[in-house]
N, C-alpha and C. Protein backbone atom coordinates (compact mmCIF):
# COMPACT_ATOMS: atom_id res chain seq x y z
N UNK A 1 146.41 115.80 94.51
CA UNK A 1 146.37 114.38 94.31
C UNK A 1 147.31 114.06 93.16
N UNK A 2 147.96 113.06 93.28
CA UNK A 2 148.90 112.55 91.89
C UNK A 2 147.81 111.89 91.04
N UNK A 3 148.48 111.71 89.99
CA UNK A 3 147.79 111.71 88.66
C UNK A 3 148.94 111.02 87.57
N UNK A 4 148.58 109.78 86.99
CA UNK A 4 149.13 109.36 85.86
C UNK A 4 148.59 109.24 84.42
N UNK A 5 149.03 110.49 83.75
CA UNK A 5 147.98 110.32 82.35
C UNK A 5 147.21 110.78 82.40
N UNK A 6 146.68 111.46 83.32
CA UNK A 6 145.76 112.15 83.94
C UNK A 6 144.44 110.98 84.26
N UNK A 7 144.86 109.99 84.97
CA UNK A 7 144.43 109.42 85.87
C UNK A 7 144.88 109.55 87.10
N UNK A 8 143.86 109.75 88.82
CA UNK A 8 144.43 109.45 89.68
C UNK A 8 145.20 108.29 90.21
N UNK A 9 145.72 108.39 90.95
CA UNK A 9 146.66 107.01 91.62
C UNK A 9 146.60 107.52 92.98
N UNK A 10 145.70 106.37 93.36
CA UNK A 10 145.23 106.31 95.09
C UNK A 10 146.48 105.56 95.51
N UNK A 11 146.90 106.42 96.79
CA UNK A 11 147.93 106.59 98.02
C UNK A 11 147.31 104.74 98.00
N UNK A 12 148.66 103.90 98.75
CA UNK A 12 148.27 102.57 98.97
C UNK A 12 147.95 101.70 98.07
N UNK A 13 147.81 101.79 96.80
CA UNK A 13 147.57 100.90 95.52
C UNK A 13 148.96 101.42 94.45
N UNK A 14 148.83 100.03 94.11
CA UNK A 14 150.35 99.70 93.10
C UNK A 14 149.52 100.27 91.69
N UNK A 15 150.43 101.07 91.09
CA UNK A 15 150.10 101.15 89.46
C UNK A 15 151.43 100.85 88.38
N UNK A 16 150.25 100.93 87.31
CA UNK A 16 151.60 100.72 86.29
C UNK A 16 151.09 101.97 85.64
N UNK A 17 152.75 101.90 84.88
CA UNK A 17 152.52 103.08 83.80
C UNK A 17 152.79 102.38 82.27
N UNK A 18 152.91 103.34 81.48
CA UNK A 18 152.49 103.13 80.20
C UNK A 18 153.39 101.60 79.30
N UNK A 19 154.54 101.70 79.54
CA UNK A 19 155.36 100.60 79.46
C UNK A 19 155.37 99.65 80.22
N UNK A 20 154.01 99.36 80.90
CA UNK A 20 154.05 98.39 81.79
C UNK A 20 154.35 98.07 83.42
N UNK A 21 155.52 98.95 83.31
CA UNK A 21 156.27 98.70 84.62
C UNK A 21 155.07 98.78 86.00
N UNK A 22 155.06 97.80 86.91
CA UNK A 22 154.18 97.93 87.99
C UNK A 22 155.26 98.70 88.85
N UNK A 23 154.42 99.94 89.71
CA UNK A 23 154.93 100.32 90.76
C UNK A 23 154.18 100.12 92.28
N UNK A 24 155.20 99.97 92.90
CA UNK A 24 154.65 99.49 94.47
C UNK A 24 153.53 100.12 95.20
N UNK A 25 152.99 99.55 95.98
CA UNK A 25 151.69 100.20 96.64
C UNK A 25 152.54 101.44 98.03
N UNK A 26 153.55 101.08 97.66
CA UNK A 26 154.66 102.39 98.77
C UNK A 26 155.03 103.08 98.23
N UNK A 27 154.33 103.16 96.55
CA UNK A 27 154.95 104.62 95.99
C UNK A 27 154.59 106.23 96.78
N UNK A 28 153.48 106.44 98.08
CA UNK A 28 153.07 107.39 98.11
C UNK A 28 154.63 107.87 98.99
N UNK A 29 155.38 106.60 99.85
CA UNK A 29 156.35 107.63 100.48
C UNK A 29 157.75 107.83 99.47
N UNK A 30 157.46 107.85 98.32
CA UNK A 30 158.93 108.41 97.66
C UNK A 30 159.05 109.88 97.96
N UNK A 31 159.89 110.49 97.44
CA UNK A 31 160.06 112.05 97.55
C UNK A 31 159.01 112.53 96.06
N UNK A 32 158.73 113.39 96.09
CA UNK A 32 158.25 114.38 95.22
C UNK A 32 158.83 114.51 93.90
N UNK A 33 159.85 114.33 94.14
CA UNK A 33 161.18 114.43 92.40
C UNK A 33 160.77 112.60 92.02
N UNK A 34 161.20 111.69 93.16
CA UNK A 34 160.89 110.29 92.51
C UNK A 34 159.49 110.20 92.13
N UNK A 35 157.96 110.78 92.14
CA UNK A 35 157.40 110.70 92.20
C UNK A 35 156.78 111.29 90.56
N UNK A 36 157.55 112.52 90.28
CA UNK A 36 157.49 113.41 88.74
C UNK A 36 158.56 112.33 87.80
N UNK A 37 159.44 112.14 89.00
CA UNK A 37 160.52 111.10 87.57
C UNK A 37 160.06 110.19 87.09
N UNK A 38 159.11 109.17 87.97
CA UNK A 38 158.33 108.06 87.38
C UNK A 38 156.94 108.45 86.87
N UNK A 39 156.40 109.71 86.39
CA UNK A 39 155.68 110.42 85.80
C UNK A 39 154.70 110.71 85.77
N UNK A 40 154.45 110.82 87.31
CA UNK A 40 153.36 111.48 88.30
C UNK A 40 153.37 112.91 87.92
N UNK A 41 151.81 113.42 88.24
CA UNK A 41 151.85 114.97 87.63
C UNK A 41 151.40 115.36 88.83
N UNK A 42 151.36 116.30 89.76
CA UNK A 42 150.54 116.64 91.24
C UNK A 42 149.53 117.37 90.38
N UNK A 43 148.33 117.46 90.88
CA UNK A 43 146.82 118.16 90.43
C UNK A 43 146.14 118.63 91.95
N UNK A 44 145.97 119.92 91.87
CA UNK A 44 145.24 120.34 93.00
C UNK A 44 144.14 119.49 93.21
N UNK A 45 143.23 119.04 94.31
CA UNK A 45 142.11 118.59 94.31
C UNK A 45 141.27 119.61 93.77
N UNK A 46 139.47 119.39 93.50
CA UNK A 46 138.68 120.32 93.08
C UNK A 46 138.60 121.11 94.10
N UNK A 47 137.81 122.11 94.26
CA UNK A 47 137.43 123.12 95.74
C UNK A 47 136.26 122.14 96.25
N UNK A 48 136.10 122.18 97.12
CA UNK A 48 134.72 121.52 97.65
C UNK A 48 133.40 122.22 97.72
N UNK A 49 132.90 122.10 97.63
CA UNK A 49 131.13 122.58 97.42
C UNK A 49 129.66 121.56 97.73
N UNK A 50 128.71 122.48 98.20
CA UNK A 50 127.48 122.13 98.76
C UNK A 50 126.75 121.44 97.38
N UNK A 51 126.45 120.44 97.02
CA UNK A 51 126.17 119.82 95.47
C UNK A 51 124.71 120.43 95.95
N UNK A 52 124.10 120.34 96.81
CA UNK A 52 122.51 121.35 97.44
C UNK A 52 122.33 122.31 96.30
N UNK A 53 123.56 123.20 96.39
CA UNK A 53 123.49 124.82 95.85
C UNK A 53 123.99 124.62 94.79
N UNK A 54 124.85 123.80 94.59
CA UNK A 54 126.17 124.47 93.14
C UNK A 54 126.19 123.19 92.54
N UNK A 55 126.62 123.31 91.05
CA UNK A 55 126.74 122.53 90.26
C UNK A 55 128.58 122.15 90.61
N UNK A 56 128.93 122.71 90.59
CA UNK A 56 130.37 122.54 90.83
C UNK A 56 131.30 124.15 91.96
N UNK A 57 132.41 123.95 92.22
CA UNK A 57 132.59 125.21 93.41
C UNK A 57 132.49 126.02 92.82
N UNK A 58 132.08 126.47 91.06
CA UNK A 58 132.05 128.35 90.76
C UNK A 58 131.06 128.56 90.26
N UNK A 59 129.97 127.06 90.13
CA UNK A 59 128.81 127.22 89.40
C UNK A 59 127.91 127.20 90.32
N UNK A 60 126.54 128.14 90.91
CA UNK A 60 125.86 127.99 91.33
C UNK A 60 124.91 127.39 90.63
N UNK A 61 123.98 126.70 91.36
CA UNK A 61 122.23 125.98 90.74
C UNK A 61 121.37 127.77 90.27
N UNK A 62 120.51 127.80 89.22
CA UNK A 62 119.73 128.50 89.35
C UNK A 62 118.76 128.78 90.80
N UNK A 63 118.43 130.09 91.05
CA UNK A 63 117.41 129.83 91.81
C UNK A 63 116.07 129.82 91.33
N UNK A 64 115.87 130.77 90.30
CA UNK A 64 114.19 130.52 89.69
C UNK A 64 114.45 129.87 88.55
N UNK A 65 113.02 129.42 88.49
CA UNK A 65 112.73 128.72 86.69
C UNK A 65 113.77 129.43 85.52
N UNK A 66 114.18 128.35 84.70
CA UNK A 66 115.04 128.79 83.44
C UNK A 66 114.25 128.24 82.52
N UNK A 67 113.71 128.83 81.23
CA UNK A 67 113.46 128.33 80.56
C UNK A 67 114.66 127.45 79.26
N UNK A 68 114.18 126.51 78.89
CA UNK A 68 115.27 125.63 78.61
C UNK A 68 115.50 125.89 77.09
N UNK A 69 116.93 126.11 76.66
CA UNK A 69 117.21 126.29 75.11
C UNK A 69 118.50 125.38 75.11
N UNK A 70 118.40 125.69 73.26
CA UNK A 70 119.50 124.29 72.77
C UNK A 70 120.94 125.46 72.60
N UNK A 71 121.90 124.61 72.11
CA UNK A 71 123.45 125.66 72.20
C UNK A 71 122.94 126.69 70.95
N UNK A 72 121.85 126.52 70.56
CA UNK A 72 122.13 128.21 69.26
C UNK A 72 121.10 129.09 70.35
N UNK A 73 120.45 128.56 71.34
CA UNK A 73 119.56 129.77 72.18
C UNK A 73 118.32 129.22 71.76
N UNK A 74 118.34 128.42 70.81
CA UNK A 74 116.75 127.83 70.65
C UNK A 74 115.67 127.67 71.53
N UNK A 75 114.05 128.12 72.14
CA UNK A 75 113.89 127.31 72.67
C UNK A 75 113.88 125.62 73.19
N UNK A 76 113.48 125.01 73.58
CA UNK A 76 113.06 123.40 73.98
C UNK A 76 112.18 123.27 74.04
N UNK A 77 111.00 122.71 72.75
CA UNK A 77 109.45 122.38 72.99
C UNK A 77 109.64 120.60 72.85
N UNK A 78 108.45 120.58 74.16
CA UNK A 78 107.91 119.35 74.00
C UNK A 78 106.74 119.58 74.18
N UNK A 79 106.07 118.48 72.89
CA UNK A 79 104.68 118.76 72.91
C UNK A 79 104.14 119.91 72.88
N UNK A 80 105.02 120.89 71.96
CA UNK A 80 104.50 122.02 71.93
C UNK A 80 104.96 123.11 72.86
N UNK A 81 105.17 122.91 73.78
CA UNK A 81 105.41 123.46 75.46
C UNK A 81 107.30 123.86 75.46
N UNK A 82 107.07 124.67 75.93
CA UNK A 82 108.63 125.57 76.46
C UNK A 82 109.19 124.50 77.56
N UNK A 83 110.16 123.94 77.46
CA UNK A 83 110.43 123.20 78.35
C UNK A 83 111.52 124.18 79.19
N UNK A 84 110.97 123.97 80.64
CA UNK A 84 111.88 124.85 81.79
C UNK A 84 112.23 124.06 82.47
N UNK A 85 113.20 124.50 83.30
CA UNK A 85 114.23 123.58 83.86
C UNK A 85 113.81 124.31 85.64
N UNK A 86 113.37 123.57 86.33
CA UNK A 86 113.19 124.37 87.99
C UNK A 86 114.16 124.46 88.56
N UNK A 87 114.32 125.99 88.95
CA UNK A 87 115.48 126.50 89.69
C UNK A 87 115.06 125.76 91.60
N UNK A 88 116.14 126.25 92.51
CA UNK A 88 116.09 125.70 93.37
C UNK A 88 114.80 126.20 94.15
N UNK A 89 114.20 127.29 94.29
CA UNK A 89 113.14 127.68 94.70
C UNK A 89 112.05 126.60 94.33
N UNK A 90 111.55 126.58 93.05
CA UNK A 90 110.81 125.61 92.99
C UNK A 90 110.92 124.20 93.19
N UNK A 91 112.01 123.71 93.35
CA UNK A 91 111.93 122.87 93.53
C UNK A 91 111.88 122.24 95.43
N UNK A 92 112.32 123.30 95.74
CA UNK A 92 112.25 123.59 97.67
C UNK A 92 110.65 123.46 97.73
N UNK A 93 110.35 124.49 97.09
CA UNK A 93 108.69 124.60 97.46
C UNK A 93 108.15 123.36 97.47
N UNK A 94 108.32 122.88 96.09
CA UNK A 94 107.64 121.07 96.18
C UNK A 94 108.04 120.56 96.89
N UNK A 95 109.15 120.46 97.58
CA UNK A 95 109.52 119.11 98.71
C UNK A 95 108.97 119.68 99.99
N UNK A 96 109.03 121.29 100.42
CA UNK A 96 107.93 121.77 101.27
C UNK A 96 106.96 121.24 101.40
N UNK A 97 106.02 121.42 99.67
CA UNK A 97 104.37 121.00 99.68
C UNK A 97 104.41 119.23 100.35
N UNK A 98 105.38 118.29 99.88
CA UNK A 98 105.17 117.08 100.27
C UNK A 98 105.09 116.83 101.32
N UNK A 99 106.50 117.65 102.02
CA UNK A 99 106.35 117.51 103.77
C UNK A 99 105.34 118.00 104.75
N UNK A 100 104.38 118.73 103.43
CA UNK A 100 103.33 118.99 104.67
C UNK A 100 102.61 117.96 104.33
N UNK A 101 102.45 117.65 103.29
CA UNK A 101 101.28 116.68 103.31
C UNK A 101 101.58 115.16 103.79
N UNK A 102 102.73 115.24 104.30
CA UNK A 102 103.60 113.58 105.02
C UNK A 102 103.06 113.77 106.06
N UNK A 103 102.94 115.00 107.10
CA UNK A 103 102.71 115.61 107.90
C UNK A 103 101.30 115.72 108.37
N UNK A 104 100.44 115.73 107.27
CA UNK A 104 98.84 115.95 107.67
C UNK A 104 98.32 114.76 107.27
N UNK A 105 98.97 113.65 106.80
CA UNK A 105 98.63 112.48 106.25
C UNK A 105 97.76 111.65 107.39
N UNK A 106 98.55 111.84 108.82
CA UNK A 106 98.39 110.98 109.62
C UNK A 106 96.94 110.93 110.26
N UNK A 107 96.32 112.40 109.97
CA UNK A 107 95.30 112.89 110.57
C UNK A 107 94.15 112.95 109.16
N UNK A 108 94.59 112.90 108.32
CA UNK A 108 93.79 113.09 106.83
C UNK A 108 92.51 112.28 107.29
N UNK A 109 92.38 110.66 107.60
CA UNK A 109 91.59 110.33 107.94
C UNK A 109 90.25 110.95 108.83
N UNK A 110 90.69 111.87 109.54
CA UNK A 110 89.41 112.62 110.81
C UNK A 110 88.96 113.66 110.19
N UNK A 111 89.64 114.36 109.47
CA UNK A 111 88.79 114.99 108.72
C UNK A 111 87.75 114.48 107.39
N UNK A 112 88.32 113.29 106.82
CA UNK A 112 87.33 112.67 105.99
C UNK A 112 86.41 111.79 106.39
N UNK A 113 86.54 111.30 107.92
CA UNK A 113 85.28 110.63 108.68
C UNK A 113 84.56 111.98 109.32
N UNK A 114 84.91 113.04 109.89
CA UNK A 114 83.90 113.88 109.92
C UNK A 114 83.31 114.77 109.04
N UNK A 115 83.59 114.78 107.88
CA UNK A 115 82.53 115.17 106.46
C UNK A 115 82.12 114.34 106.46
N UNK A 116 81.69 113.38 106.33
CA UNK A 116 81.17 112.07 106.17
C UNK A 116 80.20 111.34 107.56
N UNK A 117 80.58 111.86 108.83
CA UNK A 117 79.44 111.26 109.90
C UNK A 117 79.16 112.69 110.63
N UNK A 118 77.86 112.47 110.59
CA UNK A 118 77.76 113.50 111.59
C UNK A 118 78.00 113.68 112.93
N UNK A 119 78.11 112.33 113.35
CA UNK A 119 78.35 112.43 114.88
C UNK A 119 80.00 112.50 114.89
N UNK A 120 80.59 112.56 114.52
CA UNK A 120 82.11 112.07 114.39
C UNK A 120 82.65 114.14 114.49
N UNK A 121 83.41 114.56 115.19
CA UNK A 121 83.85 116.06 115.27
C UNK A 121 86.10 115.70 115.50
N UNK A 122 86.63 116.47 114.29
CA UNK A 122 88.01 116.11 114.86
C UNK A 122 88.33 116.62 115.84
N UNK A 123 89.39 116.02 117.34
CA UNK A 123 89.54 116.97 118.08
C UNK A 123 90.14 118.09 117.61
N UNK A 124 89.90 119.17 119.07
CA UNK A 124 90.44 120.53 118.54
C UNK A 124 92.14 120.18 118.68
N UNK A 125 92.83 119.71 119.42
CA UNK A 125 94.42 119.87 119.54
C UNK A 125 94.90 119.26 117.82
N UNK A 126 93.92 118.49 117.21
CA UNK A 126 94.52 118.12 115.50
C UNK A 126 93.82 118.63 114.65
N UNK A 127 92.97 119.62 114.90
CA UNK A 127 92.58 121.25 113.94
C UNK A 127 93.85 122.06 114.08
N UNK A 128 94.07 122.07 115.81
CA UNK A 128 95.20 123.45 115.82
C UNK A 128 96.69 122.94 114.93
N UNK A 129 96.94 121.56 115.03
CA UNK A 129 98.39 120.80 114.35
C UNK A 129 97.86 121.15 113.44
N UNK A 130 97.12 120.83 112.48
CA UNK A 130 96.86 120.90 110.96
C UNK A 130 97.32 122.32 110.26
N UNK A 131 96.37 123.10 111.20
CA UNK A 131 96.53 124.64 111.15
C UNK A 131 97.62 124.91 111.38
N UNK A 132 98.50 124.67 112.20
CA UNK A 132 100.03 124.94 112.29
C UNK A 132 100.73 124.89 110.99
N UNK A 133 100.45 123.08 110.68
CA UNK A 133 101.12 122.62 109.43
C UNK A 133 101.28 123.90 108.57
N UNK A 134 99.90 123.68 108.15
CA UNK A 134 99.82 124.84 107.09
C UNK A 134 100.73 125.95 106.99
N UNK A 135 100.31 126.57 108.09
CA UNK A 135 100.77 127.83 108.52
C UNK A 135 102.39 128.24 108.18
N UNK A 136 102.70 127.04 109.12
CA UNK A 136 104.70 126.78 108.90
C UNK A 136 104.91 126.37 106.98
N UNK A 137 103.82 125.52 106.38
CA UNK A 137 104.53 125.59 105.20
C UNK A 137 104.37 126.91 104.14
N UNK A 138 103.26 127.76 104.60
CA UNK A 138 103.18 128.61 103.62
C UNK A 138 104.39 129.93 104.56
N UNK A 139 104.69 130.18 105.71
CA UNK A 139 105.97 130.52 105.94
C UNK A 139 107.01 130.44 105.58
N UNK A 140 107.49 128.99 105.30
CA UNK A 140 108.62 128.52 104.87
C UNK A 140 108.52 128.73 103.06
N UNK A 141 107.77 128.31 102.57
CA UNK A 141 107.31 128.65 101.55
C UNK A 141 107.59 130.61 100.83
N UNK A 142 107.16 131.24 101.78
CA UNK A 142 107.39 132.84 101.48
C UNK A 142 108.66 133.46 101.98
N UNK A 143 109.85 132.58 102.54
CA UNK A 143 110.77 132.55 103.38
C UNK A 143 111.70 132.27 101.43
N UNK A 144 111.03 131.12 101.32
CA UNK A 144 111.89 130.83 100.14
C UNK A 144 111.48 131.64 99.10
N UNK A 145 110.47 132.19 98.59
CA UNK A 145 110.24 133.55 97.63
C UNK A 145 111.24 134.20 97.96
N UNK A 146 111.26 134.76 98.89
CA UNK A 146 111.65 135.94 99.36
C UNK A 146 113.45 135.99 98.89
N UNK A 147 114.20 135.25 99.23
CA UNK A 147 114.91 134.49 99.42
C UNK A 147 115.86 135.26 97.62
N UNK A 148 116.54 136.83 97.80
CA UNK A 148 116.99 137.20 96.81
C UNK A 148 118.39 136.56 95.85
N UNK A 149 118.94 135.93 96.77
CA UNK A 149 120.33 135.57 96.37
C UNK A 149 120.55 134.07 97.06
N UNK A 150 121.66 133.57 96.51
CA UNK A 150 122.29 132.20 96.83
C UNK A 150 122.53 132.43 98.33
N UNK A 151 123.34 133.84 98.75
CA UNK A 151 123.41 133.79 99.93
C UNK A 151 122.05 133.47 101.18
N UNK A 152 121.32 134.36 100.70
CA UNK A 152 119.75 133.97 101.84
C UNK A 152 119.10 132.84 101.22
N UNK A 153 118.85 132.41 100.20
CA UNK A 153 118.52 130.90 100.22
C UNK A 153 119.16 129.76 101.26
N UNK A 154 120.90 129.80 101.13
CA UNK A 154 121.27 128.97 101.63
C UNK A 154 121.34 129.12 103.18
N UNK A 155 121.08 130.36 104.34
CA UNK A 155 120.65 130.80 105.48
C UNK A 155 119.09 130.41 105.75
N UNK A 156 118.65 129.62 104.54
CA UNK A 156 117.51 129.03 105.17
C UNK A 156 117.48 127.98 105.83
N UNK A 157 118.58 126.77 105.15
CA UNK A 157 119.68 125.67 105.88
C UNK A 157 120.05 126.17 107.26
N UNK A 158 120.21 127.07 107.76
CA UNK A 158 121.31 127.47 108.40
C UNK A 158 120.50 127.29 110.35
N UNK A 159 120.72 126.67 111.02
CA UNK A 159 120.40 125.64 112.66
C UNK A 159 120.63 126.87 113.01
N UNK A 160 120.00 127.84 114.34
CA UNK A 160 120.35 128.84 114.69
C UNK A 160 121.18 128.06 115.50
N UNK A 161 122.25 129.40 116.30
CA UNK A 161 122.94 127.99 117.64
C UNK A 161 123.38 129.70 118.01
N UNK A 162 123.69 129.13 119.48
CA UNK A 162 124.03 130.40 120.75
C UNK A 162 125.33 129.56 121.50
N UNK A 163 126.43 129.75 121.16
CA UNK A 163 127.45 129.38 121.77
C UNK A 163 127.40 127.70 121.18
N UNK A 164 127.53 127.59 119.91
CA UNK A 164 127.52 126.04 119.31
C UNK A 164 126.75 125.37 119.90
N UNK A 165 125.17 125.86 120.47
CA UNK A 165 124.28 125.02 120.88
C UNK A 165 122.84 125.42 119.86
N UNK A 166 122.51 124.09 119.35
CA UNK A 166 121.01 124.54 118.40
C UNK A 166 119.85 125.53 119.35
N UNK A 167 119.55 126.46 118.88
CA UNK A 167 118.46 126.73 119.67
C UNK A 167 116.89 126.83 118.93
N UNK A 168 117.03 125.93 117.80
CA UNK A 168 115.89 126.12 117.34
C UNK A 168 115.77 125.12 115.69
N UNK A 169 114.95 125.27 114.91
CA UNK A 169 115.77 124.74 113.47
C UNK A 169 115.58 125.53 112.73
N UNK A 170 116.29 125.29 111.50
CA UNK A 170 116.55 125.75 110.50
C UNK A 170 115.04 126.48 109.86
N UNK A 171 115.20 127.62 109.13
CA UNK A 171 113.87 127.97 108.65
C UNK A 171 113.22 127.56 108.01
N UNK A 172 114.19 126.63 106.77
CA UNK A 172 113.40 125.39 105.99
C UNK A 172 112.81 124.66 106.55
N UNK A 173 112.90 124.40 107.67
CA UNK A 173 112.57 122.75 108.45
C UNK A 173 112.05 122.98 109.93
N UNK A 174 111.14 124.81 109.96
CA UNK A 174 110.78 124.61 111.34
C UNK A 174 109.34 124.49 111.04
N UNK A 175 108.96 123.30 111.58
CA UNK A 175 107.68 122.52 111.22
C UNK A 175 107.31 122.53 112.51
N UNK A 176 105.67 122.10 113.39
CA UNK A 176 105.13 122.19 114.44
C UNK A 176 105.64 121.24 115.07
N UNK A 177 106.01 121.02 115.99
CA UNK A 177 106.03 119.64 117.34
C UNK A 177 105.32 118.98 116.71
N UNK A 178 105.11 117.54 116.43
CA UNK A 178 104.64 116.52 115.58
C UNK A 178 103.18 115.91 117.13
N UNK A 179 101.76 115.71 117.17
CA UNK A 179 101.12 115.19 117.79
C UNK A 179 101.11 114.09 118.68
């Protein structure tokens, strides 16, 4: 990307430079030499990266808990307390725990009218969903423990497919047929 001053200059918009001078919104078709002479610098773009995983393309996210320190290595107390920073594991797990419970929300009600009446029994086909739920989140859940490196974390994302066709979902996200 060109760069003036080390600002970009978007292709199709007129800029000026430092003395003022406006240049045309057709500066992108000059040549390359007119382009350094009027004192354009070329700058590689960044690499691109999954912002999911990485802080930037050479920085990965932690995957487990970090506990949090200042630039001399200090800990970080608040309130007394070690302040940690959740790596991506934990923080997967919690959006796991939510989606099950988005998931069992719908039915939450039949189980709290049958503790509550005796005549009232949930059917069995939304015992067996519930039980599924579960089941798939504490899977997915031990899928992500398990889960040693950036590489198999991010193969938890990963849609199986057989000739560029899905055949299934992702391991993060294979949840029961919905009721």
């Amino acid at each position: 990307m060109w760069t003036y001053n080390g600002k970009r200059i978007k292709e199709g918009r007129a800029w000026r430079n430092a003395d003022g001078i406006q240049h045309p919104t057709s500066w992108g078709r000059w040549s390359d030499a007119e382009k350094v002479a009027a004192g354009l610098v070329w700058v590689d773009p960044p690499a691109s990266f999954d912002n999911k995983f990485y802080w930037d393309a050479n920085t990965p996210k932690a995957l487990d808990d970090v506990n949090a320190v200042d630039t001399d290595g200090n800990p970080i107390m608040e309130d007394g307390v070690q302040v940690v920073t959740l790596g991506l594991k934990s923080q997967w797990k919690a959006t796991i725990k939510q989606q099950a419970g988005g998931l069992l929300a719908p039915t939450d009600w039949m189980v709290i009218k049958a503790s509550e009446v005796d005549s009232y029994s949930v059917p069995a086909n939304i015992l067996t969903y519930r039980a599924a739920v579960r089941t798939a989140s504490n899977t997915i859940e031990a899928a992500i423990d398990a889960a040693a490196n950036h590489t198999a974390f991010m193969a938890l994302f990963d849609v199986p497919m057989v000739d560029g066709v899905p055949t299934g979902n992702a391991p993060i996200a294979d949840w029961p047929e919905e009721i």
